[in-house]
C-alpha atoms as a PDB file:
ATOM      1  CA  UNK A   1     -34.635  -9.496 -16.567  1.00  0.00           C
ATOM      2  CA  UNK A   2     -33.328 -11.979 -19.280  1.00  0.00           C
ATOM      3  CA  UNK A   3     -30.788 -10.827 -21.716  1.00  0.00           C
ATOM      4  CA  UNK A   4     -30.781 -12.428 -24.870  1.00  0.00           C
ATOM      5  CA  UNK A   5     -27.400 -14.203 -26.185  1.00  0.00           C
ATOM      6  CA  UNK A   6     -26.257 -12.668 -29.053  1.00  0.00           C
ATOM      7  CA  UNK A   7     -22.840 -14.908 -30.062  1.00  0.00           C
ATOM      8  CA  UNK A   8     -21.659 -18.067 -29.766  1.00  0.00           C
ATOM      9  CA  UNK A   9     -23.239 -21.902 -29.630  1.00  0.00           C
ATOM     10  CA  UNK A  10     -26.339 -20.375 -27.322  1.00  0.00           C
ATOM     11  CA  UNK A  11     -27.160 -17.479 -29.589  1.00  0.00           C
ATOM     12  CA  UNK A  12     -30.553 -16.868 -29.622  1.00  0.00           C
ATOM     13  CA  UNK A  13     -30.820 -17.980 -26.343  1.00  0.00           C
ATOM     14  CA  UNK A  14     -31.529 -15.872 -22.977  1.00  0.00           C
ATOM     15  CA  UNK A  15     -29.489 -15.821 -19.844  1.00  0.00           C
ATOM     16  CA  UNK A  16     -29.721 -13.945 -16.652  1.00  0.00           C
ATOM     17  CA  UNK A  17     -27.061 -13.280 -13.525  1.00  0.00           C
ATOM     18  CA  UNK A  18     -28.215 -12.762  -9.840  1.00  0.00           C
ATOM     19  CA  UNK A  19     -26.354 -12.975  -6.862  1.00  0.00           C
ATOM     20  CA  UNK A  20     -27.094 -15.390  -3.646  1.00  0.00           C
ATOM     21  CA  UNK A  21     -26.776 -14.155  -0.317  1.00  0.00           C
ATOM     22  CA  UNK A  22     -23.277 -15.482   0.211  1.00  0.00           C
ATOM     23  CA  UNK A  23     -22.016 -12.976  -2.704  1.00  0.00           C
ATOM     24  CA  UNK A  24     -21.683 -15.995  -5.530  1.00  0.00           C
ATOM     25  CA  UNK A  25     -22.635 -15.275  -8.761  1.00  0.00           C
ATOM     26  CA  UNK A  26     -25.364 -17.051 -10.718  1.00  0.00           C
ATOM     27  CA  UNK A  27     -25.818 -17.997 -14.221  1.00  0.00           C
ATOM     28  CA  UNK A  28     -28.726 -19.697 -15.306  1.00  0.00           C
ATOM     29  CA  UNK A  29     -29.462 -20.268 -19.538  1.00  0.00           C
ATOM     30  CA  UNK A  30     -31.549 -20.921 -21.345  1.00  0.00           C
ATOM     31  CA  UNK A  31     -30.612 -22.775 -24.812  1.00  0.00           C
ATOM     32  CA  UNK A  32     -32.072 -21.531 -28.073  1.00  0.00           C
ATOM     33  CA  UNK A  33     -34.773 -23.526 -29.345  1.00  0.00           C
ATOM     34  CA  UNK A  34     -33.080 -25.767 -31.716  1.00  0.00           C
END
């Protein structure tokens, strides 16, 4: 599920982490509504 950014320039924000099959780690955000 999405976690909610807390700090920094994309706080208020949500991000989430998943892994592809080839091991690599994913980060997709989502800005704050500005």
């Amino acid at each position: 599920p999405p976690v909610d950014i807390n700090d920094g320039p994309n706080k208020g924000g949500l991000v989430v982490y998943m892994e592809d099959p080839d091991g690599n780690t994913l980060e997709l955000i989502q800005p704050p509504r500005r």
